[in-house]
Protein backbone atom coordinates (compact mmCIF):
# COMPACT_ATOMS: atom_id res chain seq x y z
CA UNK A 1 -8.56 10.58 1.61
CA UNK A 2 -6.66 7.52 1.82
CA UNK A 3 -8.03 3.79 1.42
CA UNK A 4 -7.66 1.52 4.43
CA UNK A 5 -7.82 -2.32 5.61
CA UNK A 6 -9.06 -2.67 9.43
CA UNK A 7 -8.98 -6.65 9.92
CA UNK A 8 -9.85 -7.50 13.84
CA UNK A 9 -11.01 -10.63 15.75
CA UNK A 10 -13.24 -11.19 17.80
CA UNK A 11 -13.21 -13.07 20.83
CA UNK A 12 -15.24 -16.68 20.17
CA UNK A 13 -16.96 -16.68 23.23
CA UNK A 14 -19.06 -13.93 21.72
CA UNK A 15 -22.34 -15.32 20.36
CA UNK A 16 -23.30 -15.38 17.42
CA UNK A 17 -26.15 -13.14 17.31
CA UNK A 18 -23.67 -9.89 19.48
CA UNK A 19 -21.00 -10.38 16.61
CA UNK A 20 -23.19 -8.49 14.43
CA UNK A 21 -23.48 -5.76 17.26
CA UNK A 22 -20.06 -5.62 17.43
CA UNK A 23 -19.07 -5.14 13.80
CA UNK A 24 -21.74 -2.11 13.84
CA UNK A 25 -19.79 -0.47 17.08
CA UNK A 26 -16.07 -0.85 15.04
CA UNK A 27 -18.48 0.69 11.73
CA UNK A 28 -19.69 3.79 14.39
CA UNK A 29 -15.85 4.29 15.49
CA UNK A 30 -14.77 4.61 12.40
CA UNK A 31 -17.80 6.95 10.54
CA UNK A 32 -17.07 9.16 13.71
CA UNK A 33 -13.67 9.07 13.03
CA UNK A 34 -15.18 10.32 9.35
CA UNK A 35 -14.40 6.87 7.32
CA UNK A 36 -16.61 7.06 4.67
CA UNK A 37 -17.32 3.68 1.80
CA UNK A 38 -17.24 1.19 4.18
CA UNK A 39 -17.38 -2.08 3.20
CA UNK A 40 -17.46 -4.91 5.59
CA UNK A 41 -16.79 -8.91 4.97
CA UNK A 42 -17.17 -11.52 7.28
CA UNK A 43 -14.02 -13.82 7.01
CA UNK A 44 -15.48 -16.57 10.09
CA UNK A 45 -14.48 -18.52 13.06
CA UNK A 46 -10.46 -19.66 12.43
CA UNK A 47 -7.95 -20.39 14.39
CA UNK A 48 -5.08 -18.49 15.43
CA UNK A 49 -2.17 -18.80 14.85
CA UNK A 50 -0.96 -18.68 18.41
CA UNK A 51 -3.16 -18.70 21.35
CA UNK A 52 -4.54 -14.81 22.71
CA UNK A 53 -5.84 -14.79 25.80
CA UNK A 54 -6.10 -18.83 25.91
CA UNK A 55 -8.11 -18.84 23.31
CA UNK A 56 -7.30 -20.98 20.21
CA UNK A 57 -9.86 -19.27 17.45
CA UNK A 58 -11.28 -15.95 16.85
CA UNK A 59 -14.12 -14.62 14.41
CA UNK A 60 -11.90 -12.51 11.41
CA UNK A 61 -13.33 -9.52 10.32
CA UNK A 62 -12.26 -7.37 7.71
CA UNK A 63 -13.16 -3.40 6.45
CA UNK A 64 -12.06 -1.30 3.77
CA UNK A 65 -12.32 1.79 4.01
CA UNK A 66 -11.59 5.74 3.31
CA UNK A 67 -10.31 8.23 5.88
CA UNK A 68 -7.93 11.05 6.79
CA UNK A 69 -4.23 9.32 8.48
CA UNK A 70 -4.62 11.99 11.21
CA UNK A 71 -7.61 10.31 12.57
CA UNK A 72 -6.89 6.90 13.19
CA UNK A 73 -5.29 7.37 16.07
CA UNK A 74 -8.53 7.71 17.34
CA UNK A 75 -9.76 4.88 16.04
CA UNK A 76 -7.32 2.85 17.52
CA UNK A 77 -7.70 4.54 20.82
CA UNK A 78 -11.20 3.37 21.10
CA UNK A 79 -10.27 -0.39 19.45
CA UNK A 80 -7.84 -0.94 22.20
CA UNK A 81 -10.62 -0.06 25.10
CA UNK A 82 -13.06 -2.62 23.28
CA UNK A 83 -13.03 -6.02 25.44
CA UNK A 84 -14.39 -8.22 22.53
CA UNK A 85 -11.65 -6.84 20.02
CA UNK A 86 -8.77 -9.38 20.78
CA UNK A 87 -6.48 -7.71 18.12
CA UNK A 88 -7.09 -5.01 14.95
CA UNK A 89 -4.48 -4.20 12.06
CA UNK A 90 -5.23 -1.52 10.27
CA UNK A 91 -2.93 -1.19 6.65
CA UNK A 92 -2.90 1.37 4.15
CA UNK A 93 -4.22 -0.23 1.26
């Protein structure tokens, strides 16, 4: 298993109390994608460095953790189908 960085924004027009619901549905993509150790940190509201979607902020997010390379295509196949997910890296770490 390989350790991995998955840093994604969220769209700010999200309340505050559904980011929380959020983070747990990017946590259930990737334990089904069988990422285990996760560890999540809350980076806050910043702003962008150019606007996405007209938007000029977005609420940072960033997980570390363990998985196979073969499944996070997976992952990202479900990220990209999440509306409040503006963007998602995802770096070998």
């Amino acid at each position: 298993m390989t350790n991995y960085e998955i840093m994604y924004i969220i769209n700010p027009t999200v309340m505050e109390d559904a980011r929380g619901a959020i983070i747990e549905k990017v946590e259930a993509i990737l334990t089904a994608a069988t990422a285990t150790e996760l560890k999540t940190t809350k980076m806050g509201e910043r702003k962008l460095a150019y606007p996405i979607e007209k938007k000029g902020t977005g609420f940072y997010v960033l997980t570390t953790f363990k998985a196979e390379g073969q499944n996070l295509q997976a992952v990202e196949n479900k990220l990209n189908i999440t509306e409040e997910v503006m963007r998602y890296i995802i770096t070998k770490n």
